[in-house]
PDB file of N, CA and C in Angstrom:
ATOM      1  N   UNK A   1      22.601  -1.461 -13.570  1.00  0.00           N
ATOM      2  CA  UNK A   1      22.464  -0.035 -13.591  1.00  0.00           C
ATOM      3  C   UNK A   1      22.526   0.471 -12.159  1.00  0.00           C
ATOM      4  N   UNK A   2      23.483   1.193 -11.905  1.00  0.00           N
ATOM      5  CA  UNK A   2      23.681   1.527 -10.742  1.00  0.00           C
ATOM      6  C   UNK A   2      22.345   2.841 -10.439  1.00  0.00           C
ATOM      7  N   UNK A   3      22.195   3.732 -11.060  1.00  0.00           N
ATOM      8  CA  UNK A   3      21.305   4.913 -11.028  1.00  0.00           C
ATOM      9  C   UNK A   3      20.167   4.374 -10.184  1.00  0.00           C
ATOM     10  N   UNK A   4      19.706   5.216  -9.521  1.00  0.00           N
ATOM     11  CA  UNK A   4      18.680   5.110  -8.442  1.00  0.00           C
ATOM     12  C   UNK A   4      17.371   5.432  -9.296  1.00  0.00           C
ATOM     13  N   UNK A   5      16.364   4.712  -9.357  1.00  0.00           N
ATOM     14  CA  UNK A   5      15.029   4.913 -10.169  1.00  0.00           C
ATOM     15  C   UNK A   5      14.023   4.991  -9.314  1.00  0.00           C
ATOM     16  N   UNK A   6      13.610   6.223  -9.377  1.00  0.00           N
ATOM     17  CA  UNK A   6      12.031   7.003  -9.073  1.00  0.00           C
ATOM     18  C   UNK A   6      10.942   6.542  -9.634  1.00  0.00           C
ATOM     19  N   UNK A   7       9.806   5.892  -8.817  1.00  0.00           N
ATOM     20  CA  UNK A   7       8.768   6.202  -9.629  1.00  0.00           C
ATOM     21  C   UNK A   7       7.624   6.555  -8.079  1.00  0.00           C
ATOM     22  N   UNK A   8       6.964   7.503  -9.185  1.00  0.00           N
ATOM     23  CA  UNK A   8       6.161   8.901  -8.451  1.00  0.00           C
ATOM     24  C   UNK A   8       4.642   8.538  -9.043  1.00  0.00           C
ATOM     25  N   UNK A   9       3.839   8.012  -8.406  1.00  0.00           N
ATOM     26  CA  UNK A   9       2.140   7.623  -8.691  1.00  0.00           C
ATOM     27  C   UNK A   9       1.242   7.604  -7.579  1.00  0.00           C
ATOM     28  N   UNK A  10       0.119   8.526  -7.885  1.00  0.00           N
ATOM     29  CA  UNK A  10      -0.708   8.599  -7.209  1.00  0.00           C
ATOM     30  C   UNK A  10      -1.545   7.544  -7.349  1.00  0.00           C
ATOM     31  N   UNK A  11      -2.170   6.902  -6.256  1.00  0.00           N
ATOM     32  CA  UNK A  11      -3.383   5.912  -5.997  1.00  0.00           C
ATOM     33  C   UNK A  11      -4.482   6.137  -5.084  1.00  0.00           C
ATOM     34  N   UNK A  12      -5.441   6.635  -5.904  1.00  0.00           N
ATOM     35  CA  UNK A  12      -6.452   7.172  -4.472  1.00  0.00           C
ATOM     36  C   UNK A  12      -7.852   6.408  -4.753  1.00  0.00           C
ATOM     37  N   UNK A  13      -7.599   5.556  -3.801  1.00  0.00           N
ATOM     38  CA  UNK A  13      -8.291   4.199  -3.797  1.00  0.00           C
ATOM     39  C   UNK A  13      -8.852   3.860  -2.429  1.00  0.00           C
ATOM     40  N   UNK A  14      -9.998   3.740  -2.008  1.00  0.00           N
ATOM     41  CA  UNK A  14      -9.862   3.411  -0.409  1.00  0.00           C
ATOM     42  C   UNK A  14     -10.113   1.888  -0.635  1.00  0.00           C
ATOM     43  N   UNK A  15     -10.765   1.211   0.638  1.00  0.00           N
ATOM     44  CA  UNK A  15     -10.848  -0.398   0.733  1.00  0.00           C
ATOM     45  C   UNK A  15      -9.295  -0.911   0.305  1.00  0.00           C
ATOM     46  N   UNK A  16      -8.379  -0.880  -0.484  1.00  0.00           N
ATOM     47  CA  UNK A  16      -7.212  -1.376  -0.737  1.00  0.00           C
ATOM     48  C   UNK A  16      -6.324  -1.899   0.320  1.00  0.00           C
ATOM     49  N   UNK A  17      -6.055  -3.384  -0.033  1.00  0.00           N
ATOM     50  CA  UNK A  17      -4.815  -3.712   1.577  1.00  0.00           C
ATOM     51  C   UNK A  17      -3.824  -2.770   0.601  1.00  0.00           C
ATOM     52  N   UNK A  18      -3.184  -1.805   1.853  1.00  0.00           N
ATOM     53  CA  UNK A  18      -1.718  -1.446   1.187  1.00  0.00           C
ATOM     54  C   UNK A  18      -0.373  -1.975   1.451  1.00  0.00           C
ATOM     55  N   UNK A  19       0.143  -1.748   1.003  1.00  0.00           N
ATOM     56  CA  UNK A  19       1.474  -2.331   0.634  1.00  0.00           C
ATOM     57  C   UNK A  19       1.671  -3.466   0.036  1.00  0.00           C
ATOM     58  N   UNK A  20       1.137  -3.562  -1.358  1.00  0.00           N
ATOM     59  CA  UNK A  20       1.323  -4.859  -2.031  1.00  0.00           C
ATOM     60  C   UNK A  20       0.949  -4.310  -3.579  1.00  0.00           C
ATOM     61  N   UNK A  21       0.852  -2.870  -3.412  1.00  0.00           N
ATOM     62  CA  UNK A  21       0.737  -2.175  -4.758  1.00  0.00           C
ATOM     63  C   UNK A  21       2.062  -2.035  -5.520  1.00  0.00           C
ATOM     64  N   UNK A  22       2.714  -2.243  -6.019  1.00  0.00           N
ATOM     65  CA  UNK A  22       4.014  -1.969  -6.135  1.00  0.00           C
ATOM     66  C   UNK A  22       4.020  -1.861  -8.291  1.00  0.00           C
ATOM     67  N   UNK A  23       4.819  -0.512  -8.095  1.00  0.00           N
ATOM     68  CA  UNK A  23       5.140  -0.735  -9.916  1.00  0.00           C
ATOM     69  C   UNK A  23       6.306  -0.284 -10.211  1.00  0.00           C
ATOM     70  N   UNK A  24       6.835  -1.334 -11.104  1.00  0.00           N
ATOM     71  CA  UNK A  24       7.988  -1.509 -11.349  1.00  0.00           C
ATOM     72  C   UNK A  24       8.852  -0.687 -12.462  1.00  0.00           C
ATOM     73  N   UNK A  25       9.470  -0.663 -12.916  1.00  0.00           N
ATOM     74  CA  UNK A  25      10.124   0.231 -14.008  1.00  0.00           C
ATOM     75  C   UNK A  25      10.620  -0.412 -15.182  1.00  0.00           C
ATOM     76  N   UNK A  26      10.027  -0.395 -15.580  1.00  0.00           N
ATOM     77  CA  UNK A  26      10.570  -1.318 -16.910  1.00  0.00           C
ATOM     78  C   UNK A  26      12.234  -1.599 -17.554  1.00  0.00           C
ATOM     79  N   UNK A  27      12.594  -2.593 -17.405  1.00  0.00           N
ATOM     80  CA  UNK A  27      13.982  -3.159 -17.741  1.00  0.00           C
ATOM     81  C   UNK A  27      14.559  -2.337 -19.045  1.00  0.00           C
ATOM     82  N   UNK A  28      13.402  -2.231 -19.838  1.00  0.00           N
ATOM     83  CA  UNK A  28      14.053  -1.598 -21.322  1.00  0.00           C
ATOM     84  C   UNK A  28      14.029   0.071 -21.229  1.00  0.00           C
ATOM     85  N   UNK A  29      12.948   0.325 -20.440  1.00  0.00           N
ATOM     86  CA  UNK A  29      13.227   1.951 -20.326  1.00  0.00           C
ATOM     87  C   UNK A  29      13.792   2.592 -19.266  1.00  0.00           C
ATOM     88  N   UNK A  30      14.683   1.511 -18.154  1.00  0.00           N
ATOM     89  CA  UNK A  30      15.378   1.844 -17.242  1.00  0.00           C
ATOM     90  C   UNK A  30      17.070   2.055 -18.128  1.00  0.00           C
ATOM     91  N   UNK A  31      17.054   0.973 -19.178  1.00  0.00           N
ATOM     92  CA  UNK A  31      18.544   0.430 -19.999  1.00  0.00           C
ATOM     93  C   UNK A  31      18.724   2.266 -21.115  1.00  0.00           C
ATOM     94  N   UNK A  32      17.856   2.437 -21.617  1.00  0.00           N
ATOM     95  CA  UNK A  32      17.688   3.840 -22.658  1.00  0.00           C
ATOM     96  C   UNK A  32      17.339   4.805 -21.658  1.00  0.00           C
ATOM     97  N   UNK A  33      17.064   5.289 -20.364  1.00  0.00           N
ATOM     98  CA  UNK A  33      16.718   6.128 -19.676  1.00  0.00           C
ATOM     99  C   UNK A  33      16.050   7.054 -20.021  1.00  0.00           C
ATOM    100  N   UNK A  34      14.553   6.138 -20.525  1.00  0.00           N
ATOM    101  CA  UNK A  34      13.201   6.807 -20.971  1.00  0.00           C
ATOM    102  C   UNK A  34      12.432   7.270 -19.515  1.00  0.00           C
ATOM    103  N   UNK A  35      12.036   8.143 -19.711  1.00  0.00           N
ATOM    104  CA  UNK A  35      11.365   8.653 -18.592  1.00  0.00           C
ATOM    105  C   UNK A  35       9.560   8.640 -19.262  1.00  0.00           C
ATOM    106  N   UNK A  36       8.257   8.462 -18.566  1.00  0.00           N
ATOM    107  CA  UNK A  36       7.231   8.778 -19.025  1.00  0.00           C
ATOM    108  C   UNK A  36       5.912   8.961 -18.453  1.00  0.00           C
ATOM    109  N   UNK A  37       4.325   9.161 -18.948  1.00  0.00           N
ATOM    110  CA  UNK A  37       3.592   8.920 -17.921  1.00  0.00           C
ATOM    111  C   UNK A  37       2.915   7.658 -18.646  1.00  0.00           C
ATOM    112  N   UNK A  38       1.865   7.267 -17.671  1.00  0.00           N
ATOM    113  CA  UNK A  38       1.154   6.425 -18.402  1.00  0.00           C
ATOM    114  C   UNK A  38      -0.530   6.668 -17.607  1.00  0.00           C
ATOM    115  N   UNK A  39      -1.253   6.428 -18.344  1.00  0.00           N
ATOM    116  CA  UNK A  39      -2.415   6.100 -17.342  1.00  0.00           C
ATOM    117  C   UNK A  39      -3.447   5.269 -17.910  1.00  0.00           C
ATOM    118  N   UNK A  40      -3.916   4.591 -16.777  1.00  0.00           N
ATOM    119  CA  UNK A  40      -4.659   3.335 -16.920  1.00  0.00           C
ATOM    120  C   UNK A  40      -6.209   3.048 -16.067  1.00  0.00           C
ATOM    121  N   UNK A  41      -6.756   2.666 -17.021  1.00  0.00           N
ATOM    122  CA  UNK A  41      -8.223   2.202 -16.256  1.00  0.00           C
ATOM    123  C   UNK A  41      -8.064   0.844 -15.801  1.00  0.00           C
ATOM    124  N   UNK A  42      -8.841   0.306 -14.798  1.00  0.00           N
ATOM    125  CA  UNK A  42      -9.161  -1.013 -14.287  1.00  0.00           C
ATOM    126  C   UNK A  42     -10.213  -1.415 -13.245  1.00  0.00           C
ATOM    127  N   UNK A  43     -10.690  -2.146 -13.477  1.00  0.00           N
ATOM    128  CA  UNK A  43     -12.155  -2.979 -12.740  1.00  0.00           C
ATOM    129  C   UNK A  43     -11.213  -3.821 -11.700  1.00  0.00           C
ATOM    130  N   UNK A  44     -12.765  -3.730 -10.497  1.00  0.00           N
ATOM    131  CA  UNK A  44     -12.286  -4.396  -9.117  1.00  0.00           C
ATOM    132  C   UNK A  44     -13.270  -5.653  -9.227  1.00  0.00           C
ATOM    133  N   UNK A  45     -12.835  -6.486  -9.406  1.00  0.00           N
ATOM    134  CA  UNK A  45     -14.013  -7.991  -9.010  1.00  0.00           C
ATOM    135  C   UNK A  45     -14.572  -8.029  -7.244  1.00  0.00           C
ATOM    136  N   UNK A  46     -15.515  -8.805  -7.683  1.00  0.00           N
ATOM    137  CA  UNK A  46     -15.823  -9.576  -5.995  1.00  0.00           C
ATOM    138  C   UNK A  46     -15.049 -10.133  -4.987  1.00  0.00           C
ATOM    139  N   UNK A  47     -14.081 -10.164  -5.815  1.00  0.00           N
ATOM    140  CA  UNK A  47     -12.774 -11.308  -4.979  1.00  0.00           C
ATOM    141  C   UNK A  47     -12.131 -10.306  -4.938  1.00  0.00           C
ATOM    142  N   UNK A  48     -11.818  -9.448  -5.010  1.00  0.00           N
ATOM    143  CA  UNK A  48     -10.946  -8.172  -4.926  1.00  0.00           C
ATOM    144  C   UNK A  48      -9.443  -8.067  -6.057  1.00  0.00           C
ATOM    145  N   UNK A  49      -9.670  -8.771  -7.230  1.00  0.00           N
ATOM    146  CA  UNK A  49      -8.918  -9.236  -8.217  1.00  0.00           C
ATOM    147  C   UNK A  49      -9.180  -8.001  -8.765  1.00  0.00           C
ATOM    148  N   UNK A  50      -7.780  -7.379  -9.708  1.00  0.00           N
ATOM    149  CA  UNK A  50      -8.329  -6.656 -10.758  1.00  0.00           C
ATOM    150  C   UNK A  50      -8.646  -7.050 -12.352  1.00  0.00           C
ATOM    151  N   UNK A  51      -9.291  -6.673 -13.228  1.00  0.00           N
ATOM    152  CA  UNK A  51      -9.660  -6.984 -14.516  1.00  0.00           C
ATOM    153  C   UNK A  51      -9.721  -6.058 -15.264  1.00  0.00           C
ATOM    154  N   UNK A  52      -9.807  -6.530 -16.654  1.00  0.00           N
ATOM    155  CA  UNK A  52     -10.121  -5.209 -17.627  1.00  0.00           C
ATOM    156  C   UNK A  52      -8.936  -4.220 -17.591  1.00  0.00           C
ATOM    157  N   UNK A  53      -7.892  -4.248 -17.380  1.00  0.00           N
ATOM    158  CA  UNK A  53      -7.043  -3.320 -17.579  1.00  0.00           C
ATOM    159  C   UNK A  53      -6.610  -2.671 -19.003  1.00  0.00           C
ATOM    160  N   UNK A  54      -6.978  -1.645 -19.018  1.00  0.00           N
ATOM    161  CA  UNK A  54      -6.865  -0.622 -20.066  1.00  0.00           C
ATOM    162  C   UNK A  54      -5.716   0.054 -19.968  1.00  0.00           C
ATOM    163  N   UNK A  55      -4.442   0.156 -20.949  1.00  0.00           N
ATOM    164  CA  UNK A  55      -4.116   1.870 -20.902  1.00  0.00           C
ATOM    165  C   UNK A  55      -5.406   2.639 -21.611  1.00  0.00           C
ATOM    166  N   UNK A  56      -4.752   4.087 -21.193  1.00  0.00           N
ATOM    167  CA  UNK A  56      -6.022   4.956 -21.915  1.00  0.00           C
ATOM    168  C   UNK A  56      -4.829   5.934 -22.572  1.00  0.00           C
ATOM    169  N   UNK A  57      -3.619   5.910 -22.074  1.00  0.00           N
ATOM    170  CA  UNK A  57      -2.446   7.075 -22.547  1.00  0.00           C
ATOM    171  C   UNK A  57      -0.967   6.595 -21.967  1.00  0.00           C
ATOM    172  N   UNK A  58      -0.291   6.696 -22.482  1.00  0.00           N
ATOM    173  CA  UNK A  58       1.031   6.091 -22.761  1.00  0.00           C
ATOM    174  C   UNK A  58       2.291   7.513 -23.189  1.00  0.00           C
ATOM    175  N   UNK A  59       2.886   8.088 -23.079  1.00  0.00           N
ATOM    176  CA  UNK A  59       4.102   9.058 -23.550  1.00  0.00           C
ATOM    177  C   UNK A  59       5.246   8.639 -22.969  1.00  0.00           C
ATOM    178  N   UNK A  60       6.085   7.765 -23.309  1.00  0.00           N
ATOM    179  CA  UNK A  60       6.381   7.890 -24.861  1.00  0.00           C
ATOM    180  C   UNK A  60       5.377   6.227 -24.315  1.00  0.00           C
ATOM    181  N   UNK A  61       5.273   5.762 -26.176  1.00  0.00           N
ATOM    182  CA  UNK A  61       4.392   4.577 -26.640  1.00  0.00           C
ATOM    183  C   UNK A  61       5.402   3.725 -26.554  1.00  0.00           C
ATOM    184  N   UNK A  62       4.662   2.417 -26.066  1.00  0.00           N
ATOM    185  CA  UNK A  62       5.624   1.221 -26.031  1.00  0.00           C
ATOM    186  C   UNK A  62       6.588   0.835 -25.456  1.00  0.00           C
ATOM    187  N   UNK A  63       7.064   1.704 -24.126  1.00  0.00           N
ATOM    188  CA  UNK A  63       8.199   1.317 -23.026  1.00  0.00           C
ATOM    189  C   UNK A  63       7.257   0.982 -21.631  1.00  0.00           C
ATOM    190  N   UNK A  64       6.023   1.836 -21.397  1.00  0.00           N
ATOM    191  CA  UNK A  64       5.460   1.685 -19.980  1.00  0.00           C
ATOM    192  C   UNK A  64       4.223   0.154 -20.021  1.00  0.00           C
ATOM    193  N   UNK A  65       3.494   0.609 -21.199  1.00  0.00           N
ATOM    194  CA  UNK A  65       2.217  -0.406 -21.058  1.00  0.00           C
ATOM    195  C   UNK A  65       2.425  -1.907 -20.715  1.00  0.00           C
ATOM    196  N   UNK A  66       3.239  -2.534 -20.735  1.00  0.00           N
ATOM    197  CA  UNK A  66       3.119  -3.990 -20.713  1.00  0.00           C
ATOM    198  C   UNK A  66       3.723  -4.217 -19.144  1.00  0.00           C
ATOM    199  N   UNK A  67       4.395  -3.384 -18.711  1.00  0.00           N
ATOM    200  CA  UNK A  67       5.010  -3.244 -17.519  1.00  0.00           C
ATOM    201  C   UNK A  67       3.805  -3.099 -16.613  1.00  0.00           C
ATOM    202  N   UNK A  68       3.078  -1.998 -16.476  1.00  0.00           N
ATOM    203  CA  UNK A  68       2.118  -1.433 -15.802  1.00  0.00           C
ATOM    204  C   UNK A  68       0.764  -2.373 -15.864  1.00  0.00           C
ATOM    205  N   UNK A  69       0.372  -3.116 -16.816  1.00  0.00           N
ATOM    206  CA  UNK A  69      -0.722  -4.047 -17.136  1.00  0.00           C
ATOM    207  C   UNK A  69      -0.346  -5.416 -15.845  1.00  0.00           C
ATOM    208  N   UNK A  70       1.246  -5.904 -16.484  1.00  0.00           N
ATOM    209  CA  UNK A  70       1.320  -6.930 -15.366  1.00  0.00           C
ATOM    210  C   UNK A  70       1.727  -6.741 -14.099  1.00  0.00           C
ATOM    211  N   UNK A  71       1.931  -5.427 -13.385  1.00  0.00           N
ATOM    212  CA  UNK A  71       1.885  -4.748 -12.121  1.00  0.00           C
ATOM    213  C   UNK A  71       0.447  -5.082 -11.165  1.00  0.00           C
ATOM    214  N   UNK A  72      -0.124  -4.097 -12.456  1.00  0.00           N
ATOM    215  CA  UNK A  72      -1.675  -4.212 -11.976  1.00  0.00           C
ATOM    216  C   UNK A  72      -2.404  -5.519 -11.907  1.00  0.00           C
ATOM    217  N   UNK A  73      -2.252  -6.177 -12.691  1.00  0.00           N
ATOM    218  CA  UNK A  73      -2.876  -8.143 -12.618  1.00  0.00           C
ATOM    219  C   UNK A  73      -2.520  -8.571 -10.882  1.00  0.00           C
ATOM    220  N   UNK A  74      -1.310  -7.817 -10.182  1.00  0.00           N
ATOM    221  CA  UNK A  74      -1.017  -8.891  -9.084  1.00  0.00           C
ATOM    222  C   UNK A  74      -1.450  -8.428  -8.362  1.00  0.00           C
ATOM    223  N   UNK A  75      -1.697  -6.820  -8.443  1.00  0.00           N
ATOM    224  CA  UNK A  75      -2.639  -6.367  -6.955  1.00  0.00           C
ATOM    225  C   UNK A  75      -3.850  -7.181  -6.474  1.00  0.00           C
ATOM    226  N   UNK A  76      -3.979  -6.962  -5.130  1.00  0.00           N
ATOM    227  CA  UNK A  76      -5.302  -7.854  -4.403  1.00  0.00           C
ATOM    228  C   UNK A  76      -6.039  -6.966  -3.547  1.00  0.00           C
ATOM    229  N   UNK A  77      -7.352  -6.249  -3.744  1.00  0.00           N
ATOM    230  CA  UNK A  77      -8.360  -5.514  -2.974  1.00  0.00           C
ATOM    231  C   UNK A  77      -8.547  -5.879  -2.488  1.00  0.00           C
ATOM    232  N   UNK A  78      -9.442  -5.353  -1.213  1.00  0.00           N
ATOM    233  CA  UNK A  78     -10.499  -6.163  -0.094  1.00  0.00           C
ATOM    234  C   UNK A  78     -11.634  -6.684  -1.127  1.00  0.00           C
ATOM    235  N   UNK A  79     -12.281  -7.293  -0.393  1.00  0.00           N
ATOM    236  CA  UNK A  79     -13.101  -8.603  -1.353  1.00  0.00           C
ATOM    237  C   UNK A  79     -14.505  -7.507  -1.039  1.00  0.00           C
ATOM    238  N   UNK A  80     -15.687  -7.867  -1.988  1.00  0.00           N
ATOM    239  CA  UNK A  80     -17.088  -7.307  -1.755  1.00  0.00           C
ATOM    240  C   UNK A  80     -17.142  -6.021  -1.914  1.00  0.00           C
ATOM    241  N   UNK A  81     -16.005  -5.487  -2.481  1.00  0.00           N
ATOM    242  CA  UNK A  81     -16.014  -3.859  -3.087  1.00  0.00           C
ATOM    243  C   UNK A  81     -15.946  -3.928  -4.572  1.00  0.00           C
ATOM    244  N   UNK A  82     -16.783  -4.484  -5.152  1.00  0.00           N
ATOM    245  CA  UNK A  82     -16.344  -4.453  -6.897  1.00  0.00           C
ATOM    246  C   UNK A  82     -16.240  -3.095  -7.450  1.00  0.00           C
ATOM    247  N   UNK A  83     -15.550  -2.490  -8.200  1.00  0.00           N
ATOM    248  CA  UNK A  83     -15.346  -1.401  -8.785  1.00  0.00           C
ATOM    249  C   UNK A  83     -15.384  -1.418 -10.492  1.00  0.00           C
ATOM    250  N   UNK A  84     -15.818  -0.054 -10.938  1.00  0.00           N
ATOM    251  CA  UNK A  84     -15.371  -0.337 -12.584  1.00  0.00           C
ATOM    252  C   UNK A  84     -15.034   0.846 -12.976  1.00  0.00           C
ATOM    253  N   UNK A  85     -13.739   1.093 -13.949  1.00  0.00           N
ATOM    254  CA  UNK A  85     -12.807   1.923 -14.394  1.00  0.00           C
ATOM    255  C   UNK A  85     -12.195   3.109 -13.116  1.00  0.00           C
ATOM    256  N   UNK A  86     -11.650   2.225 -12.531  1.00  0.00           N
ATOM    257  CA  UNK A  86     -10.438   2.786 -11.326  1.00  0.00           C
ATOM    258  C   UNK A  86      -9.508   3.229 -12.221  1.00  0.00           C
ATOM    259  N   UNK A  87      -8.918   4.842 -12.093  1.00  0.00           N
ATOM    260  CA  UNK A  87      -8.109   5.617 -12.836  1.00  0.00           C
ATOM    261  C   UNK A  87      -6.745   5.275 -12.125  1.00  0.00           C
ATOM    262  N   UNK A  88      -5.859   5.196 -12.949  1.00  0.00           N
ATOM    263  CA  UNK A  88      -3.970   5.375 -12.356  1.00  0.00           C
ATOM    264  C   UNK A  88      -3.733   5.869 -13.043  1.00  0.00           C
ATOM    265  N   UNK A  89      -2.828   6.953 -12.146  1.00  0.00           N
ATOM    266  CA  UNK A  89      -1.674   7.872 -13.975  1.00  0.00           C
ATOM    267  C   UNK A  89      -0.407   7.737 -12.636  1.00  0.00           C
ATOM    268  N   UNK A  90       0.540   7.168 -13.527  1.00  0.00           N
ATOM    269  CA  UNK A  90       1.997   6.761 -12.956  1.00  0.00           C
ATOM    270  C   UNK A  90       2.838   7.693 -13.748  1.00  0.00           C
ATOM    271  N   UNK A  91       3.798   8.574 -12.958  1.00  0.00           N
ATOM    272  CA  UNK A  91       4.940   9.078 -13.734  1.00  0.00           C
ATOM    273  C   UNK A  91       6.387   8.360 -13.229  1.00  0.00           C
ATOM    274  N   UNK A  92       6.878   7.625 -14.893  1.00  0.00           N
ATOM    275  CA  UNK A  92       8.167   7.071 -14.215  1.00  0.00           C
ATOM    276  C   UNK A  92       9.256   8.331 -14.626  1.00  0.00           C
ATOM    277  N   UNK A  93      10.323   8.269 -14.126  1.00  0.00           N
ATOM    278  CA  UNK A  93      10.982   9.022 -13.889  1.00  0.00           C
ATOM    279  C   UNK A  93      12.349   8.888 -13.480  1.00  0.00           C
ATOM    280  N   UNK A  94      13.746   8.852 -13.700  1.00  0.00           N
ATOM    281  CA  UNK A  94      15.237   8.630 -13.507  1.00  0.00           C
ATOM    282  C   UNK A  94      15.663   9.286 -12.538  1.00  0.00           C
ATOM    283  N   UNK A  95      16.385   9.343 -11.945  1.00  0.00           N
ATOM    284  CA  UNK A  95      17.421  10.261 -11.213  1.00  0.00           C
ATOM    285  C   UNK A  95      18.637  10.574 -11.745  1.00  0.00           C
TER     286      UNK A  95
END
């Protein structure tokens, strides 16, 4: 797919190393040029791992969530800041 893909998400998070947040666009809703939001809860461990990842809202259902769940699994916090239900709302989006 040649088309250039946007995605537009706020993260307002402090303690976070940045630049290793990264979310991707999903292969199947890049191929149908679904556009959507999603938003998601998630817990910060001791180790600075995240857990518990929730969607809480999805439009459209079933192109963003599985994408955005294993995004979020690889991020890495600063350590000794545990957190619980850290908000994300991601809008993906086409050009």
């Amino acid at each position: 797919m040649k088309s250039t893909l946007f995605i537009f998400f706020a993260l307002i998070l402090s303690g976070c190393n940045s630049g290793n947040h990264k979310v991707t666009y999903p292969f199947r809703a890049g191929e149908l040029r679904v556009s959507g939001d999603v938003s998601v809860l998630y817990d910060i461990n001791e180790e600075g791992r995240t857990r518990n990842i929730r969607v809480i809202n999805a439009e459209p259902k079933n192109y963003f969530e599985k994408s955005i769940k294993q995004d979020i699994s690889k991020w890495q916090f600063a350590t000794n800041n545990p957190r619980k239900d850290v908000r994300l709302d991601v809008s993906y989006r086409l050009d």
